[in-house]
N, C-alpha and C. Protein backbone atom coordinates (compact mmCIF):
# COMPACT_ATOMS: atom_id res chain seq x y z
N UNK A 1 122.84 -72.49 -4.61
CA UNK A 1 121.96 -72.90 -5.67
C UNK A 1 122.33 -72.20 -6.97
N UNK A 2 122.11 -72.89 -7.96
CA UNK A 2 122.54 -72.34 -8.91
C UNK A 2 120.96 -72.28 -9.70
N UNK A 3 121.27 -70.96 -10.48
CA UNK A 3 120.28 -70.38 -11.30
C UNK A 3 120.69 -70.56 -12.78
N UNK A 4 119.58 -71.60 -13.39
CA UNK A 4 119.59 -71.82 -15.09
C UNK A 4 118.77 -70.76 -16.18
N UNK A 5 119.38 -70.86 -16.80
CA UNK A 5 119.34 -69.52 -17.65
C UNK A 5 118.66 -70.05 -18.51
N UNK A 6 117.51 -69.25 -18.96
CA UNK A 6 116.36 -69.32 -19.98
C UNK A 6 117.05 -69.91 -21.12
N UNK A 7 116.30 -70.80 -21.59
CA UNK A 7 116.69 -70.89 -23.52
C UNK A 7 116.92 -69.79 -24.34
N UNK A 8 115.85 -68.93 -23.99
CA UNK A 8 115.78 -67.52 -25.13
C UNK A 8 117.20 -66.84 -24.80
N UNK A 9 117.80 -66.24 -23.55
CA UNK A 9 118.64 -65.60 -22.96
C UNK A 9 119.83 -66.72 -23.63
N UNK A 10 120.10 -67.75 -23.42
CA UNK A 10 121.43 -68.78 -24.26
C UNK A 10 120.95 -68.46 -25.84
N UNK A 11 120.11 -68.53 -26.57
CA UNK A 11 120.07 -68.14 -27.91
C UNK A 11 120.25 -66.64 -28.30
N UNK A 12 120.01 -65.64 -27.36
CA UNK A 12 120.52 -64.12 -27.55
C UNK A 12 121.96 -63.97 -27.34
N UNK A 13 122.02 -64.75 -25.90
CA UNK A 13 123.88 -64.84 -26.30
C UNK A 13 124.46 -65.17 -27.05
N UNK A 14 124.00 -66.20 -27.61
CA UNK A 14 124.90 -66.78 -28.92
C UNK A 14 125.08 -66.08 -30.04
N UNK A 15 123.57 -65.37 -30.30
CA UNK A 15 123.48 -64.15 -31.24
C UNK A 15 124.47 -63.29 -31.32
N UNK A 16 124.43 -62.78 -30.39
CA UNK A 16 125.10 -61.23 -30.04
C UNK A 16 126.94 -61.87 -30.05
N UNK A 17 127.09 -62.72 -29.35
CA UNK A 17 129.13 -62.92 -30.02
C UNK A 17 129.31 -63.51 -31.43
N UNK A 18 127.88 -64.31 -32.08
CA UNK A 18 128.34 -64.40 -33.35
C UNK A 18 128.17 -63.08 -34.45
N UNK A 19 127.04 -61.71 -34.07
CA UNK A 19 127.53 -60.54 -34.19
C UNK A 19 128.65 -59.42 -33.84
N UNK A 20 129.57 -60.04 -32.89
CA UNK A 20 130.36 -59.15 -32.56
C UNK A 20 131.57 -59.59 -32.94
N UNK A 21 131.65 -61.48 -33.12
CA UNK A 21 133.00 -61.78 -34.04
C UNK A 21 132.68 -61.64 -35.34
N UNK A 22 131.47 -61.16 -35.97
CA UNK A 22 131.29 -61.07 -37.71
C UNK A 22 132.02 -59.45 -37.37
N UNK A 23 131.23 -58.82 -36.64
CA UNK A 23 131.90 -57.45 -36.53
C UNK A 23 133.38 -56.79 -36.75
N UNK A 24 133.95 -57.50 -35.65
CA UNK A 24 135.62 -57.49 -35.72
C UNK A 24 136.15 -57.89 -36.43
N UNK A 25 135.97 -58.85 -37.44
CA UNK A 25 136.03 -59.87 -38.67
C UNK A 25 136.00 -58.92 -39.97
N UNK A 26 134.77 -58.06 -39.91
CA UNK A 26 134.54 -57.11 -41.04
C UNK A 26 135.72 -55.72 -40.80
N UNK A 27 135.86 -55.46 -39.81
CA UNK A 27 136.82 -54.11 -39.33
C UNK A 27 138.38 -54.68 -39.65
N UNK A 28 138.72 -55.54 -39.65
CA UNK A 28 140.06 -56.25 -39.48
C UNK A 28 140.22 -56.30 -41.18
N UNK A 29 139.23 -56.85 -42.38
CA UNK A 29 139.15 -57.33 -43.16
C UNK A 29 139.21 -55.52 -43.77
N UNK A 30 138.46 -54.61 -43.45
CA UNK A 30 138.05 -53.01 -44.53
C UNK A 30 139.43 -52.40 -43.85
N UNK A 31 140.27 -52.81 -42.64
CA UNK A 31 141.62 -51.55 -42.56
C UNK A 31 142.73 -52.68 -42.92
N UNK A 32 142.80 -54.09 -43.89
CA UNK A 32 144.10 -54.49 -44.51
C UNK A 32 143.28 -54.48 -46.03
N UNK A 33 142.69 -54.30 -46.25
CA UNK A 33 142.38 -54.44 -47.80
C UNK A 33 142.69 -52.87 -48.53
N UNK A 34 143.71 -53.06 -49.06
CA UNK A 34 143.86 -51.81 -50.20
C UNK A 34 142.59 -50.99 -50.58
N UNK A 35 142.98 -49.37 -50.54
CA UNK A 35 141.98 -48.40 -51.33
C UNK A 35 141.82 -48.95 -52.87
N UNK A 36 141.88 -49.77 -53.70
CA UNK A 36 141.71 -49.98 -55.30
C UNK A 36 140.77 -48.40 -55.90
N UNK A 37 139.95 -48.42 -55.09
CA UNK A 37 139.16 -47.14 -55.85
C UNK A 37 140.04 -45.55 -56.05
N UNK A 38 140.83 -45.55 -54.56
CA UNK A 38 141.58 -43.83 -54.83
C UNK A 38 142.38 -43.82 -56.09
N UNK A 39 143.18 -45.02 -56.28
CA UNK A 39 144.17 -45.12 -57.56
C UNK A 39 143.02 -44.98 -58.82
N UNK A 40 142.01 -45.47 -58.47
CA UNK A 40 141.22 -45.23 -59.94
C UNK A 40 140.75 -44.23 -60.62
N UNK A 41 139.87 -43.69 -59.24
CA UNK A 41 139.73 -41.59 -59.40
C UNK A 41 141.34 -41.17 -59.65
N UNK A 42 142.27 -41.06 -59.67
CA UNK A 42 143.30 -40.09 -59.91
C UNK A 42 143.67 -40.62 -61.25
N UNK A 43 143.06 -41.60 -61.59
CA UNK A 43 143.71 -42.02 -63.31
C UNK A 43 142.28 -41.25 -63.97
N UNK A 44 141.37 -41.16 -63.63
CA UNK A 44 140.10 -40.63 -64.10
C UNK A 44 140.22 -39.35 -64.64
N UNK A 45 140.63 -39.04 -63.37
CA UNK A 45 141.23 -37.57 -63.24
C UNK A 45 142.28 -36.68 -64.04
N UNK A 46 142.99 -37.71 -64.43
CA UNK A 46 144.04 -37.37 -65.43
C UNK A 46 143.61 -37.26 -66.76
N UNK A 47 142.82 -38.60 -66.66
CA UNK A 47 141.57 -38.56 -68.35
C UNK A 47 141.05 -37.68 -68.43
N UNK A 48 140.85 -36.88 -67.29
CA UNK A 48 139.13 -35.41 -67.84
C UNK A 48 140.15 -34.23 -68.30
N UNK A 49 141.46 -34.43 -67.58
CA UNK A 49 142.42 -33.05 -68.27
C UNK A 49 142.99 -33.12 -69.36
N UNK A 50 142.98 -34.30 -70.00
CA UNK A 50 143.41 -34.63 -71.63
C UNK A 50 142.45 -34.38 -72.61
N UNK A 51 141.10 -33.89 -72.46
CA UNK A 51 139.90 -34.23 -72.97
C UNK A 51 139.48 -32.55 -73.24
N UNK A 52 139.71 -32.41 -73.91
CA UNK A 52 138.91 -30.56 -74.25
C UNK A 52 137.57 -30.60 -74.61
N UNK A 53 137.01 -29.38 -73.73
CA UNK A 53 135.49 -29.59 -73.79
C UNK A 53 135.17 -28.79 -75.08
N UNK A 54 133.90 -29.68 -75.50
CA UNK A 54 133.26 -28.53 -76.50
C UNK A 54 132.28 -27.68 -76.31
N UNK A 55 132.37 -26.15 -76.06
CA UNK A 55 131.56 -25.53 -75.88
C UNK A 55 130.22 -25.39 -77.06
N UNK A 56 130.58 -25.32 -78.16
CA UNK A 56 129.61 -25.40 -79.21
C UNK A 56 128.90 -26.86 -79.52
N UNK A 57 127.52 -27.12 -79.92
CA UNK A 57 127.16 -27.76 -80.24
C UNK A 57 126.89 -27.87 -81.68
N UNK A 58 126.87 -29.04 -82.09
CA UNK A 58 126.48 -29.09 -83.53
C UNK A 58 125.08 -29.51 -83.76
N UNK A 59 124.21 -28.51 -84.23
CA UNK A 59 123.09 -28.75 -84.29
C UNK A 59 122.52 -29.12 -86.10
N UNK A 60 122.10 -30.44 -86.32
CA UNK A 60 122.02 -31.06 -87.50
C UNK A 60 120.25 -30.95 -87.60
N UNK A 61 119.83 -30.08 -88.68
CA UNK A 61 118.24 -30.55 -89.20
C UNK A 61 118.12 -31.24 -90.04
N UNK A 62 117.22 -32.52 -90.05
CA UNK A 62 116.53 -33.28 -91.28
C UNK A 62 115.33 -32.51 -91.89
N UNK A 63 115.54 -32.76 -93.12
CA UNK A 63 114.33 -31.80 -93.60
C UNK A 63 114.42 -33.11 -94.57
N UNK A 64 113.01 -33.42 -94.33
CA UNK A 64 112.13 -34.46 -95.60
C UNK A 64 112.22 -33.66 -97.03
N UNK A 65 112.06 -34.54 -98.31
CA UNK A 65 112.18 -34.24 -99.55
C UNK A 65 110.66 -33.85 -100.08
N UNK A 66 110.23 -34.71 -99.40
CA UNK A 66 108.52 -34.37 -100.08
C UNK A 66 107.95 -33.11 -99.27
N UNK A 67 108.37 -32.82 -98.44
CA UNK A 67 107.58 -31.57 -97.66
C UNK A 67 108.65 -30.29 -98.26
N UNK A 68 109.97 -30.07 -99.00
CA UNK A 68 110.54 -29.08 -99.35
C UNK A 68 109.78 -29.27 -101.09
N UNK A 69 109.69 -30.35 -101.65
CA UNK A 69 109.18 -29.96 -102.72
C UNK A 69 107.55 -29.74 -102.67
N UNK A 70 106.74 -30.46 -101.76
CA UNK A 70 105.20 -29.50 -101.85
C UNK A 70 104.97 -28.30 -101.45
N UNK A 71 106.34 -27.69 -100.83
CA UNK A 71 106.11 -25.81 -100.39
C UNK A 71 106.74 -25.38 -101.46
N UNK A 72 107.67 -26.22 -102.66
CA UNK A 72 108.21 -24.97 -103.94
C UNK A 72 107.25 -25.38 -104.89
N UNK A 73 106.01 -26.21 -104.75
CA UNK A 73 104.69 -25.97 -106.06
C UNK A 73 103.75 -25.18 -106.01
């Protein structure tokens, strides 16, 4: 005699190999696709050593006209 297998149990199977060929699909696809990002950090990298930092800041005050001349009357 043969034993038929639930609906739910045929729709979990189906689930689970169309998760496990998306799976292998995604792994196959992230170890042939080029690093693009490492080449980008090492050009970055080259930019921050061309670039001299400034330790000093330039600190700029506005001073209004009407408030320096009502403190010299």
């Amino acid at each position: 005699m043969k034993k038929k297998m639930s609906p739910v149990v045929k729709i979990i199977l189906i689930i689970t190999g169309i998760a496990i060929v998306a799976g292998i699909c995604y792994l196959v696809y992230r170890f042939l696709t080029p690093d693009y990002l490492e080449d980008f950090d090492d050009d970055l990298d080259d930019f921050d050593e061309l670039e001299e930092p400034d330790d000093e800041e330039e600190v700029v005050i506005h001073v209004d006209d009407e408030e320096t001349e009502a403190e010299a009357e």
